[in-house]
PDB file of N, CA and C in Angstrom:
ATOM      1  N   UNK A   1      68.635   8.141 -38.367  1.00  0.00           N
ATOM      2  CA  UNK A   1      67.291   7.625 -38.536  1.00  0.00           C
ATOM      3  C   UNK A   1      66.250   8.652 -38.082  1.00  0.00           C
ATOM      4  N   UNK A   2      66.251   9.211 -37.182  1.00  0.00           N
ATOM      5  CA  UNK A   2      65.762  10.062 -36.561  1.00  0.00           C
ATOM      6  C   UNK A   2      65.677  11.211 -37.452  1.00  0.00           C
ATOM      7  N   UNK A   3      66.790  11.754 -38.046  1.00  0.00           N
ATOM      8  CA  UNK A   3      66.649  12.965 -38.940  1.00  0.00           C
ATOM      9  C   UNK A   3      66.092  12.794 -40.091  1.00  0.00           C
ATOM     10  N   UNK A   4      65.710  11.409 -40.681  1.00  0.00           N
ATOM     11  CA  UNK A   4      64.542  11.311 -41.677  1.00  0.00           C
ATOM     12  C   UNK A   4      63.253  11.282 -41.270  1.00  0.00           C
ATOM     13  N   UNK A   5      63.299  11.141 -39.992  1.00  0.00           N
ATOM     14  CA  UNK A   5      61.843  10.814 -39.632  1.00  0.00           C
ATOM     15  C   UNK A   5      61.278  11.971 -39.400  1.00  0.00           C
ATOM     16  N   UNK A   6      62.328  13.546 -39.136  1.00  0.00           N
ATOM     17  CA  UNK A   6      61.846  14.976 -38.977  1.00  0.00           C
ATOM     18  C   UNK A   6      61.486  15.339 -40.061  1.00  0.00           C
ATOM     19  N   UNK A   7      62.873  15.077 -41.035  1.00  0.00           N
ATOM     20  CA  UNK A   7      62.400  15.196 -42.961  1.00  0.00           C
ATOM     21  C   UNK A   7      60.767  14.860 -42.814  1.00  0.00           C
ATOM     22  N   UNK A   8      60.379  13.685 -42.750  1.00  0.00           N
ATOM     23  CA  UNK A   8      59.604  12.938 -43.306  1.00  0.00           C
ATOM     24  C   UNK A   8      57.936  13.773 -42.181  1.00  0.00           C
ATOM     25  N   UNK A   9      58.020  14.207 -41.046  1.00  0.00           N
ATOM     26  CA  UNK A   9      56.955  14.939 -40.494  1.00  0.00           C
ATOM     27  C   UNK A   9      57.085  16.010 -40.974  1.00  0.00           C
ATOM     28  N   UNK A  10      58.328  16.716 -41.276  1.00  0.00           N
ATOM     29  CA  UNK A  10      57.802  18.438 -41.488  1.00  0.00           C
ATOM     30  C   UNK A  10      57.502  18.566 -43.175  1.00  0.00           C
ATOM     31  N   UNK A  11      57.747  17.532 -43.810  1.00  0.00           N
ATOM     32  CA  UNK A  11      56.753  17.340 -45.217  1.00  0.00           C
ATOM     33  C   UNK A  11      55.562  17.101 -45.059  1.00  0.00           C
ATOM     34  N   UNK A  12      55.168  15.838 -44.055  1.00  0.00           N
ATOM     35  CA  UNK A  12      53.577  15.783 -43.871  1.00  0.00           C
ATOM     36  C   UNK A  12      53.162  17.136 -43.563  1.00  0.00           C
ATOM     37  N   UNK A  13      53.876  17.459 -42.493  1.00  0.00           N
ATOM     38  CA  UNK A  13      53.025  19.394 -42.097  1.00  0.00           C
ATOM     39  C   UNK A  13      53.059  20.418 -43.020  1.00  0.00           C
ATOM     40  N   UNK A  14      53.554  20.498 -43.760  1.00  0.00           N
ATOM     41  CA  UNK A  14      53.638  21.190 -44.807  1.00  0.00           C
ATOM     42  C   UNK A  14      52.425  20.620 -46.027  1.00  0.00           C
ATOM     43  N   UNK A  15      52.261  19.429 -46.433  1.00  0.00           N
ATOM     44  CA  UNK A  15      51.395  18.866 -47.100  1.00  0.00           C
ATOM     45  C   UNK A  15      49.983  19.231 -46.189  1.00  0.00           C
ATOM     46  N   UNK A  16      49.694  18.961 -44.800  1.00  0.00           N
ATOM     47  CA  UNK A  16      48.451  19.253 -44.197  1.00  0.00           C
ATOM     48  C   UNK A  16      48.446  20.483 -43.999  1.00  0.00           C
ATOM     49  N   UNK A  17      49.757  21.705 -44.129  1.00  0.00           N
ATOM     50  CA  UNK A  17      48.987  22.965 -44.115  1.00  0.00           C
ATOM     51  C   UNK A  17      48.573  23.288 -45.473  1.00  0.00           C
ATOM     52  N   UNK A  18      48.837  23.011 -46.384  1.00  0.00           N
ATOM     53  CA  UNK A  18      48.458  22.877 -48.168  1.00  0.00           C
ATOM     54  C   UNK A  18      46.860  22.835 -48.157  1.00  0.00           C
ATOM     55  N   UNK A  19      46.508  21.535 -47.268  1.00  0.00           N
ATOM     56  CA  UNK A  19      45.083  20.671 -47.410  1.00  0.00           C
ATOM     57  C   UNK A  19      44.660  22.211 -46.090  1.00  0.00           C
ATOM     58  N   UNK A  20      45.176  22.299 -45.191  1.00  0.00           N
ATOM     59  CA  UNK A  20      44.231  23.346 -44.240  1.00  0.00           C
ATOM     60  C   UNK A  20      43.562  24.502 -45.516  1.00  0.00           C
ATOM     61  N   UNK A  21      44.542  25.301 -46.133  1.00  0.00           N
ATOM     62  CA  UNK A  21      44.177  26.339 -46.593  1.00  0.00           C
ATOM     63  C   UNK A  21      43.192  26.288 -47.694  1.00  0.00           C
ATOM     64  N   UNK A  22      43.384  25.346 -48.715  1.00  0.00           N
ATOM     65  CA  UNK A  22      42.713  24.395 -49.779  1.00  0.00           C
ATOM     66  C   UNK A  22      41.004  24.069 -48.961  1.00  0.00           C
ATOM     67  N   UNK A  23      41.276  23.724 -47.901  1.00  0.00           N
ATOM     68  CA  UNK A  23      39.696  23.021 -47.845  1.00  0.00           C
ATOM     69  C   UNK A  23      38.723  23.782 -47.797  1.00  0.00           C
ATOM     70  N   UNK A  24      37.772  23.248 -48.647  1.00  0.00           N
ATOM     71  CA  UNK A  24      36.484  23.904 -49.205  1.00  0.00           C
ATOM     72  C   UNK A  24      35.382  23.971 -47.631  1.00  0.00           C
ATOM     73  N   UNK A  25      35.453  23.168 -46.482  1.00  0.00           N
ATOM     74  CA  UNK A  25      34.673  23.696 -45.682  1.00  0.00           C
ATOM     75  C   UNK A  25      35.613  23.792 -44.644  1.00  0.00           C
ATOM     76  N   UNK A  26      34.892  24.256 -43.603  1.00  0.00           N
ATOM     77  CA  UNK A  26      35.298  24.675 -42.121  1.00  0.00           C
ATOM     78  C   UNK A  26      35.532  23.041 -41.679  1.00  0.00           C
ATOM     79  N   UNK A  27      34.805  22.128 -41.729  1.00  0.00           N
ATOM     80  CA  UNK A  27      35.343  20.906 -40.955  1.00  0.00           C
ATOM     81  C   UNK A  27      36.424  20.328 -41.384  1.00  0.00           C
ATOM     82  N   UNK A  28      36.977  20.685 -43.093  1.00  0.00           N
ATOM     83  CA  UNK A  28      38.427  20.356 -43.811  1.00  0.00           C
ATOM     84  C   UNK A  28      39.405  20.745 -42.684  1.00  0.00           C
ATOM     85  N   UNK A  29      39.201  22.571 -42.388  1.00  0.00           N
ATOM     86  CA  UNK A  29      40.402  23.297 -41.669  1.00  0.00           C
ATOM     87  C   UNK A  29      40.451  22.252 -40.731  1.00  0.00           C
ATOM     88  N   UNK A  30      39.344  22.398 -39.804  1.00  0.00           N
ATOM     89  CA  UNK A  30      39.704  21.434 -38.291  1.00  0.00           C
ATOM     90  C   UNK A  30      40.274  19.989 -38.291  1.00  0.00           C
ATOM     91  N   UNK A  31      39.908  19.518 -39.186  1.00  0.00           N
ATOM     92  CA  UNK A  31      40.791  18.527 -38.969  1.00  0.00           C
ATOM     93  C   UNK A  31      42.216  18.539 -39.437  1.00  0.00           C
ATOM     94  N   UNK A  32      42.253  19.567 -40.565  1.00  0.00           N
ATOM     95  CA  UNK A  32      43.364  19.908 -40.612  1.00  0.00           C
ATOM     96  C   UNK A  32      44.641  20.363 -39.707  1.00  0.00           C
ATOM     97  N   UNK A  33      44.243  21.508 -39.202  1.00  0.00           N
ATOM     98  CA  UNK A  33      44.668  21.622 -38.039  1.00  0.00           C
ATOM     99  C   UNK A  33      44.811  21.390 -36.672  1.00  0.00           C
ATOM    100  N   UNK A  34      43.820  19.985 -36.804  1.00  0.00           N
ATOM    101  CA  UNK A  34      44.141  18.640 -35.577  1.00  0.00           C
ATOM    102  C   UNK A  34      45.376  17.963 -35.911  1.00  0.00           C
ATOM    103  N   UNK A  35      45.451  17.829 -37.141  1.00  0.00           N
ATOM    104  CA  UNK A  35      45.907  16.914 -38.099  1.00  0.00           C
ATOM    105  C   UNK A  35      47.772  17.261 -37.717  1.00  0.00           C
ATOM    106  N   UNK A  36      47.566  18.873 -37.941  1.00  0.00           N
ATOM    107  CA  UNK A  36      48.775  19.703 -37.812  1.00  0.00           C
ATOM    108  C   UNK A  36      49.195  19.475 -36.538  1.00  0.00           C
ATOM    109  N   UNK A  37      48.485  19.516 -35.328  1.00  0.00           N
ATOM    110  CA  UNK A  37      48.879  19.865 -33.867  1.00  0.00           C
ATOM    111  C   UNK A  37      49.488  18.126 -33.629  1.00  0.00           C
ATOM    112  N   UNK A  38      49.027  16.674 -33.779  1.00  0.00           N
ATOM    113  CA  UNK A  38      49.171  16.055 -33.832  1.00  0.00           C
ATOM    114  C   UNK A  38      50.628  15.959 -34.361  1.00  0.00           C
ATOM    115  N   UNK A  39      51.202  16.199 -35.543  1.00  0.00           N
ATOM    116  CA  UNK A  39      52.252  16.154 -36.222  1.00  0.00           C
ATOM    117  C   UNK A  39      53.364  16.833 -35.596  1.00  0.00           C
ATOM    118  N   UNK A  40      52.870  18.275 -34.918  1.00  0.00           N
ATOM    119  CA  UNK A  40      53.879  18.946 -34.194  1.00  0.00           C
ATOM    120  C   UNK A  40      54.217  18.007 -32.837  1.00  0.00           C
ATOM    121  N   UNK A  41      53.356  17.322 -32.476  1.00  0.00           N
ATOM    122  CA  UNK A  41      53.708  16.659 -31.191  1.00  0.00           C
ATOM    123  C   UNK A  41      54.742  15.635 -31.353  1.00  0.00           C
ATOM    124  N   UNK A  42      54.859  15.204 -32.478  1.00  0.00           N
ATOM    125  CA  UNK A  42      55.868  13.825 -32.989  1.00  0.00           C
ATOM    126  C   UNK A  42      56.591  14.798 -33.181  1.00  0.00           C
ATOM    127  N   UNK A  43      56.900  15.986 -33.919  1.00  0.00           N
ATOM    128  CA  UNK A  43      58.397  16.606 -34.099  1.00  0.00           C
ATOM    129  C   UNK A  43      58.542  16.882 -33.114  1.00  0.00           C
ATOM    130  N   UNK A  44      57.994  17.350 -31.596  1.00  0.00           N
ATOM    131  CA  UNK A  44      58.837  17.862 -30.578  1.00  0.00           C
ATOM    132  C   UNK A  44      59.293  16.517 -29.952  1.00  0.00           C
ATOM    133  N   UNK A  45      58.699  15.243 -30.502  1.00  0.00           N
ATOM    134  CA  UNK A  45      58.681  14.267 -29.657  1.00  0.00           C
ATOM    135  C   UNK A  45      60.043  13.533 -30.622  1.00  0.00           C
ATOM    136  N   UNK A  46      60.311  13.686 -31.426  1.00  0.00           N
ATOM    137  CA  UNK A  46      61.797  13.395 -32.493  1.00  0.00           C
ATOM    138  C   UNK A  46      62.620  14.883 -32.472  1.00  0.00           C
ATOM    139  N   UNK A  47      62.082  15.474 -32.018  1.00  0.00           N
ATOM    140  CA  UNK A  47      63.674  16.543 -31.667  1.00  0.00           C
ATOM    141  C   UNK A  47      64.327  16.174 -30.059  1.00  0.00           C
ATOM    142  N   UNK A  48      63.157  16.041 -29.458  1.00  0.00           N
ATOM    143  CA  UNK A  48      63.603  15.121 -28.140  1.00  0.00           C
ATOM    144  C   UNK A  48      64.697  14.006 -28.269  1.00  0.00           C
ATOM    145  N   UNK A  49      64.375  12.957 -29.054  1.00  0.00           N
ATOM    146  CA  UNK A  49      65.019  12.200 -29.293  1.00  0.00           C
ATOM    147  C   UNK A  49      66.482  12.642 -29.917  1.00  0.00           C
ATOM    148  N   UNK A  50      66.048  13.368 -30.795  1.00  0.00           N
ATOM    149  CA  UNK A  50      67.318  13.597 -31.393  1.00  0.00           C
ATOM    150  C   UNK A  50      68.616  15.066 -30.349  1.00  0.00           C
ATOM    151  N   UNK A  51      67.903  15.674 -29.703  1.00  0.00           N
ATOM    152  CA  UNK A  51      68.671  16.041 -28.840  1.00  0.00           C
ATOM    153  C   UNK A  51      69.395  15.477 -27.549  1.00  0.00           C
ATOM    154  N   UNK A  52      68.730  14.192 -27.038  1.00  0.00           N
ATOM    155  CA  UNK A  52      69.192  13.306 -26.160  1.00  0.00           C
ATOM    156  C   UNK A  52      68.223  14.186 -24.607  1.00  0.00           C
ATOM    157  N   UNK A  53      66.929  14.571 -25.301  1.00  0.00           N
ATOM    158  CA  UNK A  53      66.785  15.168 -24.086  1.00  0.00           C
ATOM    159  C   UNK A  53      64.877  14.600 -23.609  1.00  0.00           C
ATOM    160  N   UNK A  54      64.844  13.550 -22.719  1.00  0.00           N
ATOM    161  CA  UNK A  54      63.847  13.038 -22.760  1.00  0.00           C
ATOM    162  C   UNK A  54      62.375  14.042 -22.152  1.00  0.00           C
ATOM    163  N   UNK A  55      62.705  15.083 -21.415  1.00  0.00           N
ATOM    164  CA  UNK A  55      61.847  15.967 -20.557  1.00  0.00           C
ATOM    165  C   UNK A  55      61.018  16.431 -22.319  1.00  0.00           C
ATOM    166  N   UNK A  56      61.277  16.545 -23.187  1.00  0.00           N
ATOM    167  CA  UNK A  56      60.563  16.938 -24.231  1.00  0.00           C
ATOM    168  C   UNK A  56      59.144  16.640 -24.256  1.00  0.00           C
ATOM    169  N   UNK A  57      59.011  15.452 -23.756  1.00  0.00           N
ATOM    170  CA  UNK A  57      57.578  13.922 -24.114  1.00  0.00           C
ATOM    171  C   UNK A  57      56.832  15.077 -23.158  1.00  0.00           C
ATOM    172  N   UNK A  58      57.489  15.476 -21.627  1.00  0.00           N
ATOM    173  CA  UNK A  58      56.731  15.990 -21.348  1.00  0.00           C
ATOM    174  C   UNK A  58      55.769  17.170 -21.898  1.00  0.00           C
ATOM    175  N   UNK A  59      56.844  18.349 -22.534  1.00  0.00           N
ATOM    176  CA  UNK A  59      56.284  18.812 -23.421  1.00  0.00           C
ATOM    177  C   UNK A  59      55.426  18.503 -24.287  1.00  0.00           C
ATOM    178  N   UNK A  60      55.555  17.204 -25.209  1.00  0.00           N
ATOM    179  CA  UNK A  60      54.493  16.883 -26.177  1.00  0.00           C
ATOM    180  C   UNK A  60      53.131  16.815 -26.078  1.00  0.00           C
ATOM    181  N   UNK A  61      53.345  16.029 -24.104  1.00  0.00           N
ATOM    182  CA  UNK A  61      52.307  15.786 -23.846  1.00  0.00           C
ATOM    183  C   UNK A  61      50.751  16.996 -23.163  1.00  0.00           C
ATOM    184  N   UNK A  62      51.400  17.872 -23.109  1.00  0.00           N
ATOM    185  CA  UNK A  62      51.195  19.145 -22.313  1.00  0.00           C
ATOM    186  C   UNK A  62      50.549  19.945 -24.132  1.00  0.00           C
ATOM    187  N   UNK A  63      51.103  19.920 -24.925  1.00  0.00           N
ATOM    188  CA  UNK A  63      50.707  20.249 -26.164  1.00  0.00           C
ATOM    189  C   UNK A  63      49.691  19.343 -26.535  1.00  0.00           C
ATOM    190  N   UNK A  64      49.573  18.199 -26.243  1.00  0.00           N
ATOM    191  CA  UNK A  64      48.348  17.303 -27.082  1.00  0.00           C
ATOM    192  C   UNK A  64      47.392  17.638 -26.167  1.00  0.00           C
ATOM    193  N   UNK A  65      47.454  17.697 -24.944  1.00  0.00           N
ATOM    194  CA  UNK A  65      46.095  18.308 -23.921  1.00  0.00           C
ATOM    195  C   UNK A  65      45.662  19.646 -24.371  1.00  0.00           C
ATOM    196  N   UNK A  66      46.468  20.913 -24.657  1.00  0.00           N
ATOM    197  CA  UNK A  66      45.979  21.959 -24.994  1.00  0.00           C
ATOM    198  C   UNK A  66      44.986  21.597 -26.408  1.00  0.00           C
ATOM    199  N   UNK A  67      45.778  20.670 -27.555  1.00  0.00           N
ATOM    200  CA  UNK A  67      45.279  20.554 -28.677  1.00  0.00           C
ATOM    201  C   UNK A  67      43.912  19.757 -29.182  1.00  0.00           C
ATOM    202  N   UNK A  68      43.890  18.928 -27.870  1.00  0.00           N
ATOM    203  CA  UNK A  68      42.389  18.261 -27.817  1.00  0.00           C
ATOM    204  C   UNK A  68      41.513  19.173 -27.204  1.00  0.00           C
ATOM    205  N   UNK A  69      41.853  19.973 -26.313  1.00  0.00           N
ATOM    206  CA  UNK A  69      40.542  21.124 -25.814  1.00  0.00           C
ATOM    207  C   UNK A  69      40.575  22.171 -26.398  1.00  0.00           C
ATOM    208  N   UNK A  70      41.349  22.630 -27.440  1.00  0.00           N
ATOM    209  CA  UNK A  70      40.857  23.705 -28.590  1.00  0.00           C
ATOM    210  C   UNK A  70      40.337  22.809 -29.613  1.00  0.00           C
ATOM    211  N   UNK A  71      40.792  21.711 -29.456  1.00  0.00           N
ATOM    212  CA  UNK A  71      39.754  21.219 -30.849  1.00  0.00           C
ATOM    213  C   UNK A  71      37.944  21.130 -30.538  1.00  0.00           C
ATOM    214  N   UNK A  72      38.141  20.436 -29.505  1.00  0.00           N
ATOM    215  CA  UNK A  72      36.501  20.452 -28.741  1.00  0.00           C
ATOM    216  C   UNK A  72      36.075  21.598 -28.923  1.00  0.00           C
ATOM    217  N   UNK A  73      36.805  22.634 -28.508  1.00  0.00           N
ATOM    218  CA  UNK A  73      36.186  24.048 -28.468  1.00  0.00           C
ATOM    219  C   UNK A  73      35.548  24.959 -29.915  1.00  0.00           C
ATOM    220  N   UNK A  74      36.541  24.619 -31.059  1.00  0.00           N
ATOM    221  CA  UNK A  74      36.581  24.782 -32.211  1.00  0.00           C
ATOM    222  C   UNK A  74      35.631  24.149 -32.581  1.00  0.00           C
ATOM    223  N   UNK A  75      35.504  22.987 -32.577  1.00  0.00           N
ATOM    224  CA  UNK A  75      34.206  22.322 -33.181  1.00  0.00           C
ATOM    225  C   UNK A  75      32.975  22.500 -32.552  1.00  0.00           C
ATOM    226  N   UNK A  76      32.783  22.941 -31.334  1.00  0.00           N
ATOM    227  CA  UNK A  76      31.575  23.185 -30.759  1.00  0.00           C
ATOM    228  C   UNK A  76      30.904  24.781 -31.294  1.00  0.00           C
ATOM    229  N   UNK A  77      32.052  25.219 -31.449  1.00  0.00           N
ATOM    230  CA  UNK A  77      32.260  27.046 -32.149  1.00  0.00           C
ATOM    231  C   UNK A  77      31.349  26.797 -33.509  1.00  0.00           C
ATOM    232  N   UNK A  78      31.703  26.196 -34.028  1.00  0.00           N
ATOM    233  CA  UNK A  78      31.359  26.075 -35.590  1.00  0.00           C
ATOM    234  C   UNK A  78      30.353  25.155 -35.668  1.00  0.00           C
ATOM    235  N   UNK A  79      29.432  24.344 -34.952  1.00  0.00           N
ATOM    236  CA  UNK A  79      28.440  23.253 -34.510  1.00  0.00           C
ATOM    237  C   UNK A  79      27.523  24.542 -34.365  1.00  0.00           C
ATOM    238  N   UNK A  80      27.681  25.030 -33.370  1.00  0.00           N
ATOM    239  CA  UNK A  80      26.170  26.206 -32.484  1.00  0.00           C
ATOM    240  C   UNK A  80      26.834  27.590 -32.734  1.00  0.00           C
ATOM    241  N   UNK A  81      27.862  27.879 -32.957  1.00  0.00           N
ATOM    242  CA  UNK A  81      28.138  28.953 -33.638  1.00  0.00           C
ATOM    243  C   UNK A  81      28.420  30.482 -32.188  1.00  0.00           C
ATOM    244  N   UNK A  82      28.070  29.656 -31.106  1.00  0.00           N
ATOM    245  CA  UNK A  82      28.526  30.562 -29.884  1.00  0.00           C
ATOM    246  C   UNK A  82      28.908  29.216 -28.918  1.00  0.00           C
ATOM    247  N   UNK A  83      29.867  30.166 -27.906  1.00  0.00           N
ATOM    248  CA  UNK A  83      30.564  29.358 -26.636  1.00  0.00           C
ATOM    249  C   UNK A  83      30.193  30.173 -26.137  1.00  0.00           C
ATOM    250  N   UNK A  84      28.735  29.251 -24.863  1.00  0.00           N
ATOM    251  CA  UNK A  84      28.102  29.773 -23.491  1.00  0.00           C
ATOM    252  C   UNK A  84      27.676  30.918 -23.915  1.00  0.00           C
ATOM    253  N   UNK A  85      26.837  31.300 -24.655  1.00  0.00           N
ATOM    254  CA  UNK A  85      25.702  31.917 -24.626  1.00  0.00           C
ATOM    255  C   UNK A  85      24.579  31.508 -24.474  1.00  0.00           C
ATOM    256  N   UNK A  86      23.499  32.376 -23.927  1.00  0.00           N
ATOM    257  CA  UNK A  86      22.055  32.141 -23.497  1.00  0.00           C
ATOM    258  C   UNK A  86      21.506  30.840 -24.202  1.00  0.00           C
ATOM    259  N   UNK A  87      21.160  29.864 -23.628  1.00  0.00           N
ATOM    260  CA  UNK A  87      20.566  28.683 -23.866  1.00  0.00           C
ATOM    261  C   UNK A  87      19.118  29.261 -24.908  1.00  0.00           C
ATOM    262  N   UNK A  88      19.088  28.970 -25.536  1.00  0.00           N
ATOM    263  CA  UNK A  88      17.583  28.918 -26.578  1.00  0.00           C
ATOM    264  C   UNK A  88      16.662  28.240 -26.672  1.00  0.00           C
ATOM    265  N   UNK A  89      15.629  27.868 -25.937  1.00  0.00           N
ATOM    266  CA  UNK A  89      14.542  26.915 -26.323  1.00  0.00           C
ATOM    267  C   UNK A  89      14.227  26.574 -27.952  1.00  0.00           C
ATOM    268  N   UNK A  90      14.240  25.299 -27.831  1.00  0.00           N
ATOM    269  CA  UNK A  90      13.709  25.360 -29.569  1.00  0.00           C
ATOM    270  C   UNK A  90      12.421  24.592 -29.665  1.00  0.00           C
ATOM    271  N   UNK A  91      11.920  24.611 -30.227  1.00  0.00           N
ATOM    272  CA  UNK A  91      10.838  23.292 -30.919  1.00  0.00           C
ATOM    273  C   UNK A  91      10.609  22.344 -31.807  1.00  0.00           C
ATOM    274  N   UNK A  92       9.773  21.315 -31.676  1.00  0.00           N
ATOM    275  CA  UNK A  92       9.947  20.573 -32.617  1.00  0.00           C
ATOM    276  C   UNK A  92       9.902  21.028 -34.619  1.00  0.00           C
ATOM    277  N   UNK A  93       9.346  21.690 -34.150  1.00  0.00           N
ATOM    278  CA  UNK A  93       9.451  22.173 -35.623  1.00  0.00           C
ATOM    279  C   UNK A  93      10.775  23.023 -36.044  1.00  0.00           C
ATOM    280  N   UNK A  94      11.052  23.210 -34.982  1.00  0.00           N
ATOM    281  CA  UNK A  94      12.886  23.695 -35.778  1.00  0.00           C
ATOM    282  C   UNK A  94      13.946  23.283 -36.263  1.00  0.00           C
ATOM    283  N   UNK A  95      13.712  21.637 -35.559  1.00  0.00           N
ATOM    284  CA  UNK A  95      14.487  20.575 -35.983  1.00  0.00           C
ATOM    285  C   UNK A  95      14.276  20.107 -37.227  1.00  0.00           C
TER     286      UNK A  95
END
């Protein structure tokens, strides 16, 4: 059961790296490759299973923390287009 369910994620990842490369904007990739990091966490989290070796989850879980603070980071990258550079005053008329 388990070894369809790897079948059945490393097709989705393969289908969402299809849609990463394919997407027409920058917010396609990112979620794409949220999309991806997410998916890898269930295969390490079903090779776990399927190896009989539960310390994996820990792993998974240690991967979904890295993968939510590069995503923040990524999207803030591509939002303002710098990380921690000089603050800019703006005005109303820039908005």
């Amino acid at each position: 059961m388990f070894g369809f369910t790897a079948l059945g994620v490393l097709l989705a990842m393969a289908l969402v790296l299809v849609r990463g490369l394919a997407g027409p904007t920058v917010y396609d990739r990112i979620l794409a490759v949220n999309a991806f990091g997410t998916l890898t966490v269930l295969l390490i989290a079903v090779h776990g299973f399927l190896s009989g070796r539960p310390d994996f989850l820990d792993i998974a879980l240690v991967y979904t923390l890295i993968n939510f603070i590069a995503l923040i980071a990524v999207t803030k990258f591509a939002k303002f287009a710098h990380l921690g550079g000089p603050f800019e005053q703006r005005s109303w008329s820039d908005v």
